[in-house]
Protein backbone atom coordinates (compact mmCIF):
# COMPACT_ATOMS: atom_id res chain seq x y z
CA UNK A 1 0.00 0.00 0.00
CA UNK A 2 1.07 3.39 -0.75
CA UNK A 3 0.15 6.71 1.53
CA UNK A 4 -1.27 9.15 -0.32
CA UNK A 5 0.48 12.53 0.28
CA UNK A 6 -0.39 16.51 -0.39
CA UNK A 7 0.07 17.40 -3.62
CA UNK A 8 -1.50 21.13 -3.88
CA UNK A 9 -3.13 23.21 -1.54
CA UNK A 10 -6.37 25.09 -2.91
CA UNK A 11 -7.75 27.69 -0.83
CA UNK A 12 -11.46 28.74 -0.55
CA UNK A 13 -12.41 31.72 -1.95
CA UNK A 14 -15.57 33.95 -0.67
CA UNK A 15 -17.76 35.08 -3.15
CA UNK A 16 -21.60 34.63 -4.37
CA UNK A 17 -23.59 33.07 -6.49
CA UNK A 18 -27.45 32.22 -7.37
CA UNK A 19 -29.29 35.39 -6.13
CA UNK A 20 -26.55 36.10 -3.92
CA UNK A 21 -26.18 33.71 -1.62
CA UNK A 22 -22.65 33.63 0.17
CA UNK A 23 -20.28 31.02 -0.47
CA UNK A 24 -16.93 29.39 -0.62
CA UNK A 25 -15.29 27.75 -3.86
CA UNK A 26 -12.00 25.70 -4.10
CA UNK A 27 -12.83 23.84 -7.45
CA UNK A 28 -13.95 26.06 -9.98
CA UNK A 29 -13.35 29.29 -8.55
CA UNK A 30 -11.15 29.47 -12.23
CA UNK A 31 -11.63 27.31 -15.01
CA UNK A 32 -8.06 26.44 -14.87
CA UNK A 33 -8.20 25.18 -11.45
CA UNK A 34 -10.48 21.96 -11.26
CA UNK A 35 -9.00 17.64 -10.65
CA UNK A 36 -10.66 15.60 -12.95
CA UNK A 37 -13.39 13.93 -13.26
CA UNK A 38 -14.73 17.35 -10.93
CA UNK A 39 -15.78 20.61 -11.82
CA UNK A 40 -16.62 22.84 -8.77
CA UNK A 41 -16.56 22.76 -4.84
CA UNK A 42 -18.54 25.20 -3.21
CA UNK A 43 -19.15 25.06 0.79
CA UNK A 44 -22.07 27.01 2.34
CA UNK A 45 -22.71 27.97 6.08
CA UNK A 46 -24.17 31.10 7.65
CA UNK A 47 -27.10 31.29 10.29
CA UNK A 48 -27.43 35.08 9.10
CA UNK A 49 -30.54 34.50 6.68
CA UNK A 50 -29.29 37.28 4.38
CA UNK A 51 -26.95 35.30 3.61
CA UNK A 52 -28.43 32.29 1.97
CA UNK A 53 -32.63 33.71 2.26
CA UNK A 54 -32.32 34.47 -1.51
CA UNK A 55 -31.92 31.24 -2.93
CA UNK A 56 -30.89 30.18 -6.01
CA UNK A 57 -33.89 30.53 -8.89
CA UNK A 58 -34.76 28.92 -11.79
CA UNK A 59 -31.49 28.43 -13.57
CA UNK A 60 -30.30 25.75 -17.05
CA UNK A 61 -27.18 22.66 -16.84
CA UNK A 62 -26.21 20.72 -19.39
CA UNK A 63 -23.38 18.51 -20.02
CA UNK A 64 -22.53 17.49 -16.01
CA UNK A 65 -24.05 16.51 -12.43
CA UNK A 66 -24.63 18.08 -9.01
CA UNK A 67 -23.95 16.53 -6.21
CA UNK A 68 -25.64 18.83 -3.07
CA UNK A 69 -25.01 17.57 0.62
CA UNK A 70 -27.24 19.20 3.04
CA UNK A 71 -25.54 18.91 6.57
CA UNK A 72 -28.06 21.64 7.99
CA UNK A 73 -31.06 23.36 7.04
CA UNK A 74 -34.00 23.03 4.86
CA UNK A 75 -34.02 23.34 0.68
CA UNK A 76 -36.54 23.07 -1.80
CA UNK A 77 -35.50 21.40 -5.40
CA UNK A 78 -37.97 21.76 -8.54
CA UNK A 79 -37.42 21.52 -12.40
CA UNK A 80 -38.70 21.23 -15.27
CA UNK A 81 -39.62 17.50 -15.19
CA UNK A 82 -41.92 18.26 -12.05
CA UNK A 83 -39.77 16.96 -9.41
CA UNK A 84 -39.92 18.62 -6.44
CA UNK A 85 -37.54 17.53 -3.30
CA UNK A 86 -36.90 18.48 0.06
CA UNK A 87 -33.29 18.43 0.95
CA UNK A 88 -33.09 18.38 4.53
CA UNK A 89 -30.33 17.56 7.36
CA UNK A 90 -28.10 14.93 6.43
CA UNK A 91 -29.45 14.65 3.01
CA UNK A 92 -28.38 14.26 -0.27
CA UNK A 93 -29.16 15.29 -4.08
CA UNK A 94 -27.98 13.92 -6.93
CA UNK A 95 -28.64 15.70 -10.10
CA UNK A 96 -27.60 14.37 -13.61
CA UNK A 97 -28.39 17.90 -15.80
CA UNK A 98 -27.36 15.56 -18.79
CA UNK A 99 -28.70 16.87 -22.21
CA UNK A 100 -30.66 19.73 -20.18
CA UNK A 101 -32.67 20.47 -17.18
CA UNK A 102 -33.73 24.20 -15.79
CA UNK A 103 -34.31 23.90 -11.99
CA UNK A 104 -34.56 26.29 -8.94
CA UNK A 105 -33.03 25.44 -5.47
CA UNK A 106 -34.66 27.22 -2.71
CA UNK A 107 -34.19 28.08 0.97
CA UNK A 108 -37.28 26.75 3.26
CA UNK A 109 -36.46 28.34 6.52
CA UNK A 110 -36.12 32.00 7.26
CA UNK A 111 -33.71 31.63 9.97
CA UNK A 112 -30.90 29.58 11.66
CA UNK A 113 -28.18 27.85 10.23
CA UNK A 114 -28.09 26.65 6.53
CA UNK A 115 -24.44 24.44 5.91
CA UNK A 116 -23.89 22.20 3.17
CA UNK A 117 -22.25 21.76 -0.03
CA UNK A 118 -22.34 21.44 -3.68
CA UNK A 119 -20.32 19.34 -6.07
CA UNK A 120 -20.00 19.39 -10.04
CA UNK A 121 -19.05 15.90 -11.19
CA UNK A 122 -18.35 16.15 -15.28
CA UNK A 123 -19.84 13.47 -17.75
CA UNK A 124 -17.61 12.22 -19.77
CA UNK A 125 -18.70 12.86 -23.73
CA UNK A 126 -20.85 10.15 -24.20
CA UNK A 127 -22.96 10.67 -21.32
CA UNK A 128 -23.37 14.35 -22.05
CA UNK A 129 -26.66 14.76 -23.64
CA UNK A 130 -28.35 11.34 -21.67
CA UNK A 131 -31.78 12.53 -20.31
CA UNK A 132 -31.99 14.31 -17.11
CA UNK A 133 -32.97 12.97 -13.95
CA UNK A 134 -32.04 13.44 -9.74
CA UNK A 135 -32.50 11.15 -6.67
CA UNK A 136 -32.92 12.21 -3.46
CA UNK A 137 -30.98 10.35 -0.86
CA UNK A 138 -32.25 10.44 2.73
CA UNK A 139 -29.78 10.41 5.78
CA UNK A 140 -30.59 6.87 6.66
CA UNK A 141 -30.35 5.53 3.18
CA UNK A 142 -26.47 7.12 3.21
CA UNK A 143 -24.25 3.86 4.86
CA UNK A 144 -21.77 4.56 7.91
CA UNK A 145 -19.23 2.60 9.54
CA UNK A 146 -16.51 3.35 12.20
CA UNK A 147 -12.97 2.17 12.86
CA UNK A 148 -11.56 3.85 15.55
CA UNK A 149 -12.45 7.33 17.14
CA UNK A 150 -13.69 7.53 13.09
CA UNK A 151 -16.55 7.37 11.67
CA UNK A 152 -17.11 7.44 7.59
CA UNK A 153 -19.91 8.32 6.31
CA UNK A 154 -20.28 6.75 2.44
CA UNK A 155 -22.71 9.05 0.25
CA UNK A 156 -20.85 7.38 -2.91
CA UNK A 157 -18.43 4.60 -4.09
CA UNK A 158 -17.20 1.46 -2.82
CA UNK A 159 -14.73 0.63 0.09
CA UNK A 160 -12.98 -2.73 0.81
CA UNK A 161 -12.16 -2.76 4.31
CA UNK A 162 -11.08 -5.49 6.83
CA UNK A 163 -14.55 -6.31 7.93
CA UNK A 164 -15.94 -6.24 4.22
CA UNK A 165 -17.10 -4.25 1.15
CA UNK A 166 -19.23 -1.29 1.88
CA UNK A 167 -21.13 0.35 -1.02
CA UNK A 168 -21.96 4.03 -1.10
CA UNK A 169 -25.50 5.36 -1.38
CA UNK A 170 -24.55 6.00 -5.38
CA UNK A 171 -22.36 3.49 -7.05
CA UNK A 172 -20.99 2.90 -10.62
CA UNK A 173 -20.76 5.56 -13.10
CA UNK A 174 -17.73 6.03 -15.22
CA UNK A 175 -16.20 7.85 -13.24
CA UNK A 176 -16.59 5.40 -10.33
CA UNK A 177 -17.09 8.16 -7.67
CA UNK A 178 -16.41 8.13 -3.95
CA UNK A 179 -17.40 11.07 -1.44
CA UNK A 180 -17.54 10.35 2.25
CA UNK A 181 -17.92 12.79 4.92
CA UNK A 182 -15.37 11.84 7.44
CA UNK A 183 -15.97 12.87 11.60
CA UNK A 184 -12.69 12.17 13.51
CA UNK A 185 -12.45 12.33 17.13
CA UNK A 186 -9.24 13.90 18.60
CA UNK A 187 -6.04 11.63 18.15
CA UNK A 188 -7.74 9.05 16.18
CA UNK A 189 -6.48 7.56 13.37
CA UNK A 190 -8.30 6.11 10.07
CA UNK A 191 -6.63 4.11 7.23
CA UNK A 192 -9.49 3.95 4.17
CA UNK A 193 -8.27 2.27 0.83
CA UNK A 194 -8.68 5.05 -2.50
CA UNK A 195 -7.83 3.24 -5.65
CA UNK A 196 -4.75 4.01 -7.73
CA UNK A 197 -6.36 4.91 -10.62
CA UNK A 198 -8.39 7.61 -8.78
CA UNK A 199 -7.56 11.60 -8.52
CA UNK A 200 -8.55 12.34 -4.72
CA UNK A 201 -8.82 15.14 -2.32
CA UNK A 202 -9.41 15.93 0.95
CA UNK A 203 -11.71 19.26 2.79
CA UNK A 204 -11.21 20.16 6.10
CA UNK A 205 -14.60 21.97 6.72
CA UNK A 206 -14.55 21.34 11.09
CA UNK A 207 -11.59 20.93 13.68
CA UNK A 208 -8.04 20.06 13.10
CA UNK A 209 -6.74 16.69 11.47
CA UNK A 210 -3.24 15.46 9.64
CA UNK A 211 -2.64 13.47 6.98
CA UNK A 212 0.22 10.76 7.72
CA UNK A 213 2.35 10.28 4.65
CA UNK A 214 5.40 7.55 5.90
CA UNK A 215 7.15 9.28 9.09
CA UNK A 216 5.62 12.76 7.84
CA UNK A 217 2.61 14.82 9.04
CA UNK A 218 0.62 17.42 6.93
CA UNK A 219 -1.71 19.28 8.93
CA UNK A 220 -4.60 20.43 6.48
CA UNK A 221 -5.76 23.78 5.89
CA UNK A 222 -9.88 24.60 6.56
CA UNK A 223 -11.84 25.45 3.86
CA UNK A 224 -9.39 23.96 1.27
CA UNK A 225 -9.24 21.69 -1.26
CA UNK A 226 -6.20 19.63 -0.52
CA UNK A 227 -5.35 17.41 -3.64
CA UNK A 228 -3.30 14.19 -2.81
CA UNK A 229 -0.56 12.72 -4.80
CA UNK A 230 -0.71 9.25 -6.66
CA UNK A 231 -1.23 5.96 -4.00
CA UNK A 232 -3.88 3.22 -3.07
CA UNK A 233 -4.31 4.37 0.42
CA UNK A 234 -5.00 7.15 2.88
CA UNK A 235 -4.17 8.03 6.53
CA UNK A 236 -5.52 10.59 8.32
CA UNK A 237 -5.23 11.47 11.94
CA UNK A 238 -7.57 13.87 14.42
CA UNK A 239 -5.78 16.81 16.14
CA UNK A 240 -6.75 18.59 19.37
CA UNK A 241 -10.17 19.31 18.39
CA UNK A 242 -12.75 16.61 16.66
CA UNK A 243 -12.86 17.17 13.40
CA UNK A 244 -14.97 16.78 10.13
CA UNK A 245 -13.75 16.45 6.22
CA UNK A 246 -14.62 15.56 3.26
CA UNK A 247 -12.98 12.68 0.77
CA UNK A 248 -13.64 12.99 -2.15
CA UNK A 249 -12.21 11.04 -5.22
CA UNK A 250 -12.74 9.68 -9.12
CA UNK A 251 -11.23 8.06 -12.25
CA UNK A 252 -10.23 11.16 -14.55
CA UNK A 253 -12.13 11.22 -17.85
CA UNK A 254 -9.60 13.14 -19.65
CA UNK A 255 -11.25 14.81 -22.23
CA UNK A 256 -11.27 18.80 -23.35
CA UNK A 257 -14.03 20.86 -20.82
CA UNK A 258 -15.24 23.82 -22.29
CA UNK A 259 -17.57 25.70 -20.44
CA UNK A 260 -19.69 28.65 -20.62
CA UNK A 261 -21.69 29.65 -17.14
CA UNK A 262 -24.06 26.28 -16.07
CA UNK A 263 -23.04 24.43 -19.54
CA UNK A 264 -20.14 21.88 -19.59
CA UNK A 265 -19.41 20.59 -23.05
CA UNK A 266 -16.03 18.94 -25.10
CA UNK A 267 -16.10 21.78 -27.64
CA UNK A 268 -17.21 25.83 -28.57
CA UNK A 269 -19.43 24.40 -31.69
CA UNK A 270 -21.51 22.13 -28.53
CA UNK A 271 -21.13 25.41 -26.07
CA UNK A 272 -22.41 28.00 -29.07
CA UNK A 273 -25.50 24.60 -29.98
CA UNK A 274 -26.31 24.68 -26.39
CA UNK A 275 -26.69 28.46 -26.21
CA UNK A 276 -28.60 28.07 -29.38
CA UNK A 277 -30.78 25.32 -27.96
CA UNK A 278 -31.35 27.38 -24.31
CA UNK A 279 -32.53 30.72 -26.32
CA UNK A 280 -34.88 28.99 -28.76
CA UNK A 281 -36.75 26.80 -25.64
CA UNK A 282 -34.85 23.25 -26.67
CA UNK A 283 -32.79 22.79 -23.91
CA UNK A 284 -34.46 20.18 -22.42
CA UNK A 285 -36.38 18.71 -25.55
């Protein structure tokens, strides 16, 4: 087995999006700064309702998938198909925008604390323009399991541990994802396998925790994405404080992105089509 150590350091940047709610992006906060097979990384978390109150409205995707993990609060999904889902505490929606879909993500609650966040996870060409569709998970449907002072939870992927195979909430998919929200209690140490043929990173979003590479310690930065080096296995350890990150990971699909706002194609003629498509009402035809 070989420990997976820090390869770059991506810090969060503050900004806005939707109708201004507040956020932080790692992924994506340039188009030049992304680890395939994943687009964008935005954490949200504010109990000042001005902050989040405005919501995101009814906005087009194409060409990708969103991946939205609700640790707190209350959100309302609806698109054009006529789903409508309540994302709630510990939840999870899965999006595939495929060939289109124009939907509207809304706050439910006009106070306390709203924390969660949002993945893009690219399709790879062929998958592109597949019909849309979402799932919601609920928090009990998402498997856990503990080794340790550790506990993993498994929203997608596979893991082959000592005791067994766990599967994810999601599994399969080209890209073979894996995302797991990891809680570590002070001075505990967790060993997960990540396959070699994965790119993977780690976000420290609560507490203090290292990552144990050989006889060396990395303590990771909050609010970052920390991208790991090439290796079949991970080992983390929790600091003073308990601590909560993310892990997330996926086979590259190496192909050209170009994108243009909510639209994630392999070319400008399928950007300038999509454009054409949105403005004329065919998006999602």
């Amino acid at each position: 087995m070989t420990h997976r150590a820090l390869k770059q350091i991506i810090p969060a940047l503050e900004t806005s999006d939707g109708a201004g709610v507040k956020i932080k992006r790692s992924l994506g906060q340039r188009q030049s700064i992304r680890m395939d097979p994943f687009l964008m990384l935005d954490e949200f978390g504010s109990d000042q309702p001005q902050d989040y109150i405005a919501g995101f409205p009814a906005h087009p995707h194409r060409g990708f998938e969103t991946v939205t993990y609700m640790i707190e609060g209350h959100m309302l999904h609806e698109d054009h198909l006529g789903n409508r889902g309540n994302l709630r505490n510990g939840g999870v929606q899965w999006m595939t925008a495929g060939r289109g879909i124009v939907h509207s993500e809304m706050p439910q609650q006009e106070s306390g604390l709203m924390r969660g966040f949002q993945l893009w996870l690219n399709l790879p060409a062929a998958e592109k323009m597949k019909p849309a569709g979402y799932r919601d998970i609920q928090p009990e449907d998402i498997p856990a399991f503990s080794q340790g002072g550790a506990t993993v939870k498994l929203i997608a992927g596979e893991m082959t541990l000592s005791g067994g195979q766990v599967s994810g909430a999601v599994t399969g998919g080209s890209t073979d994802a894996i995302y797991a929200d990891i809680h570590l209690e002070p001075g505990s140490q967790l060993s997960l396998p990540v396959p070699a043929s994965h790119n993977a990173m780690l976000y420290l979003y609560e507490g203090d925790a290292e990552l144990i590479t050989g006889d060396e310690r990395t303590r990771l930065q909050p609010s970052a994405a920390s991208v790991l080096d090439d290796g079949d296995e991970l080992m983390l350890e929790g600091g003073t404080q308990p601590a909560r990150l993310l892990l997330i990971a996926g086979k590259p699909i190496g192909e050209p992105i170009v994108q243009y706002g909510p639209f994630v194609m392999n070319t400008r003629e399928e950007i300038e089509q999509t454009l054409r498509d949105y403005q004329s009402g065919h998006l999602t035809a």
